[in-house]
N, C-alpha and C. Protein backbone atom coordinates (compact mmCIF):
# COMPACT_ATOMS: atom_id res chain seq x y z
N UNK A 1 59.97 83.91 126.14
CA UNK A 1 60.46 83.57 124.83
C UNK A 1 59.86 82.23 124.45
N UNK A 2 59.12 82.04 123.17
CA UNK A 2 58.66 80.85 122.87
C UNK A 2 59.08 80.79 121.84
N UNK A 3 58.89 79.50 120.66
CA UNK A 3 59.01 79.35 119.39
C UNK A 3 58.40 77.70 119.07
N UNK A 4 57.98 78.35 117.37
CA UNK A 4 56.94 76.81 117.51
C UNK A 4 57.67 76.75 115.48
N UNK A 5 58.37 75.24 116.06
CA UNK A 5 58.71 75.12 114.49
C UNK A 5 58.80 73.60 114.12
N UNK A 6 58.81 73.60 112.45
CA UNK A 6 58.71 72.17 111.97
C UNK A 6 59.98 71.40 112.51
N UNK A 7 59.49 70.07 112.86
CA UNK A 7 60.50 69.48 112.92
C UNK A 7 60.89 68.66 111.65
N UNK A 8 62.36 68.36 111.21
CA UNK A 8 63.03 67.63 110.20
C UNK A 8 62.08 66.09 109.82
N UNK A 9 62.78 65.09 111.32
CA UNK A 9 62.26 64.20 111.04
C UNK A 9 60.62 64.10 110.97
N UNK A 10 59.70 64.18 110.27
CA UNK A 10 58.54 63.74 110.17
C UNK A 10 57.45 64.64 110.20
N UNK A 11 56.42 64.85 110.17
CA UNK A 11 55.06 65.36 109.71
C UNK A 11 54.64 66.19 111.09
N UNK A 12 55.53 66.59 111.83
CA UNK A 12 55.04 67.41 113.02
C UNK A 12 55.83 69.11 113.31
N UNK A 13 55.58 69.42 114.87
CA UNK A 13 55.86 70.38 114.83
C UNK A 13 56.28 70.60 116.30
N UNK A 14 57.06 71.88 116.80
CA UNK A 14 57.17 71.63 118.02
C UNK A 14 57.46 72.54 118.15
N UNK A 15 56.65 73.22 119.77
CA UNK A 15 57.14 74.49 120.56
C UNK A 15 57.34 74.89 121.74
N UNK A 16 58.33 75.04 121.91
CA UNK A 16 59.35 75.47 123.28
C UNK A 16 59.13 76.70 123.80
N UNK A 17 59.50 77.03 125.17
CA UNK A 17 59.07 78.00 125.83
C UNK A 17 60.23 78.25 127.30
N UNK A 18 60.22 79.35 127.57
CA UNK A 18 60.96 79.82 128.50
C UNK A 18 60.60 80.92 129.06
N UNK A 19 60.00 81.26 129.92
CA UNK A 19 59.74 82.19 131.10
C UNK A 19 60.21 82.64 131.87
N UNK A 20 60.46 84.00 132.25
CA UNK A 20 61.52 84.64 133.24
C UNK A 20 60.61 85.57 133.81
N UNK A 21 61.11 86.33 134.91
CA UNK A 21 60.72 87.34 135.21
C UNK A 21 61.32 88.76 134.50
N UNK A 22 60.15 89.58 134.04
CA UNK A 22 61.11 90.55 132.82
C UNK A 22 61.86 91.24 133.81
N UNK A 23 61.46 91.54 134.94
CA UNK A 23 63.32 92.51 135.38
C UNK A 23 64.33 91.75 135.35
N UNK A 24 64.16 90.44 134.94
CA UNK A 24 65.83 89.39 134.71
C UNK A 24 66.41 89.69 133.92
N UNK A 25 65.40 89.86 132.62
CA UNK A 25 66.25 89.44 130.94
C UNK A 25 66.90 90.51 130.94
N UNK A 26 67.96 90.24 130.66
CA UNK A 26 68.94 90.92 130.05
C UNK A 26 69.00 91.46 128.87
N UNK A 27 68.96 90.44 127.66
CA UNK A 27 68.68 90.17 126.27
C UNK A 27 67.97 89.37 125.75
N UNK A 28 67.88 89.21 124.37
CA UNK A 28 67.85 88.02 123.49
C UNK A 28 68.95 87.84 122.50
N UNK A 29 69.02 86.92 121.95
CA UNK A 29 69.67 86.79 120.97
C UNK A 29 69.65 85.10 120.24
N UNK A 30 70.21 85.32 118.66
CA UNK A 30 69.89 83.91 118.40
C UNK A 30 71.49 83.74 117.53
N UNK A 31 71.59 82.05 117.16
CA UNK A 31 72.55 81.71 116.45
C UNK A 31 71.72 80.94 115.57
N UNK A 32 72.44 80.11 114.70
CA UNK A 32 72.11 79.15 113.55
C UNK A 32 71.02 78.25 114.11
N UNK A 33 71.04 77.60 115.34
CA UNK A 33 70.52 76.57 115.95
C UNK A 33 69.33 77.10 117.40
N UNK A 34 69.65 78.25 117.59
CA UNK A 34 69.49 78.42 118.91
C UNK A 34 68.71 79.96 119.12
N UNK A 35 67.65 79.86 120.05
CA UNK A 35 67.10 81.32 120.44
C UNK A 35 67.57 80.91 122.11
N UNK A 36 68.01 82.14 122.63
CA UNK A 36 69.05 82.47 123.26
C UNK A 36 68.80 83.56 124.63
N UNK A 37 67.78 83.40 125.57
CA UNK A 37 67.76 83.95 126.55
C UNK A 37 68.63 84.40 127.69
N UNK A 38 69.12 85.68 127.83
CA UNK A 38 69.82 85.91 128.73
C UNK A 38 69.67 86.62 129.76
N UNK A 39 69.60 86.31 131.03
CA UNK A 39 68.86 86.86 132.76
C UNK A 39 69.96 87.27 133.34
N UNK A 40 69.84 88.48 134.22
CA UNK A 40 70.88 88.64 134.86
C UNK A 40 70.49 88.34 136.33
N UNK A 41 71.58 87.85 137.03
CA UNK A 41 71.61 86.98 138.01
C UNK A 41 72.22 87.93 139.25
N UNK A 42 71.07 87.72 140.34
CA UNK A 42 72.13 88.42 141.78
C UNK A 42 72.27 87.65 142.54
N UNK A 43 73.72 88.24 143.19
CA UNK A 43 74.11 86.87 143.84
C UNK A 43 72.90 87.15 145.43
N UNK A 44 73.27 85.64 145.53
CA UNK A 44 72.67 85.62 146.58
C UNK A 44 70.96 85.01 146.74
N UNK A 45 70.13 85.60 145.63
CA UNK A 45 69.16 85.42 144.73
C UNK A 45 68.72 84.69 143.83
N UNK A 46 67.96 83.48 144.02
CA UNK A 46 67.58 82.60 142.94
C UNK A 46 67.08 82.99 141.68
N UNK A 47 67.16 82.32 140.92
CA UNK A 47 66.62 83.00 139.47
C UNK A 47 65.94 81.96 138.89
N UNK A 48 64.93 82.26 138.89
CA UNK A 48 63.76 81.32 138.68
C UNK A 48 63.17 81.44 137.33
N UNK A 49 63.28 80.27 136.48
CA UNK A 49 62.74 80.40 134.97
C UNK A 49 62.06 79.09 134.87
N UNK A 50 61.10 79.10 133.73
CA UNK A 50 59.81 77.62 134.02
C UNK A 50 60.11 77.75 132.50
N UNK A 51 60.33 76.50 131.68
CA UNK A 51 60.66 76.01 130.79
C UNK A 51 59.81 74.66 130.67
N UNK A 52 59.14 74.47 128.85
CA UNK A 52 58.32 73.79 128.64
C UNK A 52 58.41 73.42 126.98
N UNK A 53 57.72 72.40 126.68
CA UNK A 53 57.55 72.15 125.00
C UNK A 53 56.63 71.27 125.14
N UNK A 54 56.23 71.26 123.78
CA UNK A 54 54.77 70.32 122.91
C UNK A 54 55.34 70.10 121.99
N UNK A 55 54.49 69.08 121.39
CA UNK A 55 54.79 68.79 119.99
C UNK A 55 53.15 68.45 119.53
N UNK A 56 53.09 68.17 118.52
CA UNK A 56 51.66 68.21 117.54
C UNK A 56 51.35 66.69 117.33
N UNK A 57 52.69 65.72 117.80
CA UNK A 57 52.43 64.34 118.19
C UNK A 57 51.13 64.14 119.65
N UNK A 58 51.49 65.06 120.51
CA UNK A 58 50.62 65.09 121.88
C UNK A 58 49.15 65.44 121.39
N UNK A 59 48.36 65.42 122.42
CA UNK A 59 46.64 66.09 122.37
C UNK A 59 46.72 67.52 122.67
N UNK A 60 47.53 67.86 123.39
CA UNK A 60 47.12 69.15 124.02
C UNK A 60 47.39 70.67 122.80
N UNK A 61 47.96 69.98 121.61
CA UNK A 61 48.27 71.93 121.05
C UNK A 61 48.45 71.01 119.53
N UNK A 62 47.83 71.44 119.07
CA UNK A 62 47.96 71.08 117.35
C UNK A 62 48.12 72.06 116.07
N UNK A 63 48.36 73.32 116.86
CA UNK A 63 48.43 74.53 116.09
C UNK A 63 49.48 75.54 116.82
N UNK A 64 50.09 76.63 116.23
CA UNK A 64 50.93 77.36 116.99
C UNK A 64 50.43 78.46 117.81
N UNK A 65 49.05 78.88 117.08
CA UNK A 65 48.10 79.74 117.98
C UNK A 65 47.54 79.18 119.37
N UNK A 66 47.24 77.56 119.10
CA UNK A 66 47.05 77.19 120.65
C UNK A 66 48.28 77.37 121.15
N UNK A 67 49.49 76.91 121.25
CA UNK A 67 50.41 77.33 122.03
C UNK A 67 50.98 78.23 122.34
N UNK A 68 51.06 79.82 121.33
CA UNK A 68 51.23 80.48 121.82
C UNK A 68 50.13 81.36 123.20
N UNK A 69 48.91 80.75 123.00
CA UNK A 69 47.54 81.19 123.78
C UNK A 69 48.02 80.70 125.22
N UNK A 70 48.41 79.29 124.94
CA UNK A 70 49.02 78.51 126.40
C UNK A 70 50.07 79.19 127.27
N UNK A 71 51.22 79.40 126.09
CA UNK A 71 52.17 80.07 126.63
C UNK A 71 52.24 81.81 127.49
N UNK A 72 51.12 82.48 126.71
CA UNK A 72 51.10 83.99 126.89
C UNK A 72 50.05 83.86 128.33
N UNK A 73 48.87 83.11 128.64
CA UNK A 73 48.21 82.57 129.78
C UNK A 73 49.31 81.96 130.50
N UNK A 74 49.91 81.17 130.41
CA UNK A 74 51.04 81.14 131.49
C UNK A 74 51.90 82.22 131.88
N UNK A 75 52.06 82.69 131.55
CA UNK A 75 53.14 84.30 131.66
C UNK A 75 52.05 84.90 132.78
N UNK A 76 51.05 85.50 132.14
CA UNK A 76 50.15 86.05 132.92
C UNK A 76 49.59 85.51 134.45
N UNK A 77 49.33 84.00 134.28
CA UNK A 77 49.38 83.37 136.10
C UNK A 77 50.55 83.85 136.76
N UNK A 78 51.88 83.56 135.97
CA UNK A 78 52.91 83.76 136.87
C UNK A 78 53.50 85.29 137.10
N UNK A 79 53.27 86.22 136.87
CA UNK A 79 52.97 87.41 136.60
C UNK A 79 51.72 88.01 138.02
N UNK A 80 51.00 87.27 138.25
CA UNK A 80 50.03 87.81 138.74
C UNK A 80 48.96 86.79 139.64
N UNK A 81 50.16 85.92 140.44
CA UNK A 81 49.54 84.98 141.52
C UNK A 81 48.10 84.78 141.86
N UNK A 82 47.11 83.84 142.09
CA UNK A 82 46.34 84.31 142.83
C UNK A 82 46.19 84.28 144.22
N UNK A 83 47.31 85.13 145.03
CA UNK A 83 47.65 84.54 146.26
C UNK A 83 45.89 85.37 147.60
N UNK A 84 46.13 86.80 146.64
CA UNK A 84 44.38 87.20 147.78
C UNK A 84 43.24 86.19 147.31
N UNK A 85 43.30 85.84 146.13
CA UNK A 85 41.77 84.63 145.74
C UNK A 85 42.03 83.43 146.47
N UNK A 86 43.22 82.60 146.91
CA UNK A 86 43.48 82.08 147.65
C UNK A 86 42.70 81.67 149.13
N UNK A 87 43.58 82.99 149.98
CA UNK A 87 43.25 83.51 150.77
C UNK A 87 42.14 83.24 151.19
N UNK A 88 41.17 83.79 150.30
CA UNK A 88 39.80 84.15 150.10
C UNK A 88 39.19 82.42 150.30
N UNK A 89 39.46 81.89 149.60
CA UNK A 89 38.94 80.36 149.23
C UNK A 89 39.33 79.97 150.60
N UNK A 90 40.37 79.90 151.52
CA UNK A 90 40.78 79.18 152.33
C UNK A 90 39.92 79.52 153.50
N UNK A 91 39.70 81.07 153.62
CA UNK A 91 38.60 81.56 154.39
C UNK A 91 37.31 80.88 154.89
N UNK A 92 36.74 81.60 153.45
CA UNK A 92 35.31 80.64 152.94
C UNK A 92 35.52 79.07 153.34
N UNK A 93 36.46 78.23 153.33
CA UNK A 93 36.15 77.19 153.37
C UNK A 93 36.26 76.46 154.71
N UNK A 94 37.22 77.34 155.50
CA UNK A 94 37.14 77.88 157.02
C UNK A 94 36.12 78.03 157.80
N UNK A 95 35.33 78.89 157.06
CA UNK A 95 34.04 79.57 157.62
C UNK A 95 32.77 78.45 157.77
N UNK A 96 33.12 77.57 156.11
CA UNK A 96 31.85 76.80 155.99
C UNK A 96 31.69 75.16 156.92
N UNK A 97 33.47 75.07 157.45
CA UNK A 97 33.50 74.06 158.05
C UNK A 97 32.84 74.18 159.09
N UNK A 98 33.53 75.71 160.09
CA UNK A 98 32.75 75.76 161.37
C UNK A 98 31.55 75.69 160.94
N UNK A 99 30.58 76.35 160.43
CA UNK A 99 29.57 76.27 159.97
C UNK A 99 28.72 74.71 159.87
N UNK A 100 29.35 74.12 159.34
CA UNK A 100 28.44 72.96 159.44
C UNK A 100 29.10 72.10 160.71
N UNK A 101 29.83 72.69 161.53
CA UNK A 101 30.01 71.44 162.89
C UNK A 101 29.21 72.19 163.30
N UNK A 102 28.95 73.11 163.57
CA UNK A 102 27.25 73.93 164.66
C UNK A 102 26.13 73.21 164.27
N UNK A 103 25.99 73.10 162.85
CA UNK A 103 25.02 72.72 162.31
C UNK A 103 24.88 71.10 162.66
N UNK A 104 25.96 70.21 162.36
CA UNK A 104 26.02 68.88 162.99
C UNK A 104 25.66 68.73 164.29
N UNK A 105 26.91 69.51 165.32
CA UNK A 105 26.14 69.62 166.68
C UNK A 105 24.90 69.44 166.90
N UNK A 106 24.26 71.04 166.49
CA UNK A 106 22.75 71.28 167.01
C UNK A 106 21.43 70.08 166.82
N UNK A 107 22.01 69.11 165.76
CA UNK A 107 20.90 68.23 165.07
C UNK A 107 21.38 66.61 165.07
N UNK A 108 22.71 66.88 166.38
CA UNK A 108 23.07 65.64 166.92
C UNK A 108 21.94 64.73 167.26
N UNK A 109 21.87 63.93 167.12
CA UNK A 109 20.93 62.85 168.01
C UNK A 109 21.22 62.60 169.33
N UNK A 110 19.66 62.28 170.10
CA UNK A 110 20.45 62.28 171.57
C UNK A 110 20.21 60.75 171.51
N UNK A 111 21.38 59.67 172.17
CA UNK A 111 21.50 58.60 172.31
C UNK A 111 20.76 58.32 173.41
N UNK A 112 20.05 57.38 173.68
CA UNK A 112 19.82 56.82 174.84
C UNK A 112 19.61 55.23 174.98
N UNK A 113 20.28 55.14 176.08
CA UNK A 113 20.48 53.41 176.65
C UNK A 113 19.23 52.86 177.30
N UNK A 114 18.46 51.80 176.67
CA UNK A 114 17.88 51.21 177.00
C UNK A 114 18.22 49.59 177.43
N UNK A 115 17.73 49.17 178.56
CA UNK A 115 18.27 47.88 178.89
C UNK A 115 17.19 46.78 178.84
């Protein structure tokens, strides 16, 4: 659930955001003041929601299309981990360490003591 609206005092704008996992929500709903997310909760089970806002005072979003772009790309990371690209990176970077201690080894210098 996001929303990007004028604010009263002064020449800007601002948009809020709330993220759930969709098997949570329950509903939506709004009042006079308020958009209104509702998750259903198991016990026992954390319920994890990532909540955020901008305003058009900041650098990062000066339009509501950038933020909704921000917001709908965030959904989607959290939605869809990159826990195998990870993996993958930690590998590779695994691989390239051993890799260059062989390589250090082999092209060690041999010291020798002269008196």
């Amino acid at each position: 659930m996001h929303t990007w609206e004028e604010v009263k005092e002064g020449p800007r704008q601002l948009g809020q955001a709330v993220l759930a996992d969709p098997a949570t929500i329950a509903s939506f709903t709004e009042d006079d003041l308020n958009s209104i997310m509702l998750t259903r909760i198991e016990p026992g089970r954390p319920c994890v929601t990532y909540a955020g806002f901008a305003s058009t005072l900041g650098a990062d979003f000066q339009t509501r299309a950038e933020w909704d772009r921000y917001v709908t790309d965030s959904a989607a990371r959290l939605r869809a981990p990159c826990r195998d690209q990870t993996r993958k990176t930690i590998a590779a970077a695994l691989d390239l360490t051993r890799r260059l201690r062989l390589l250090l080894a082999a092209r060690r210098p041999v010291l020798s003591h002269t008196l």
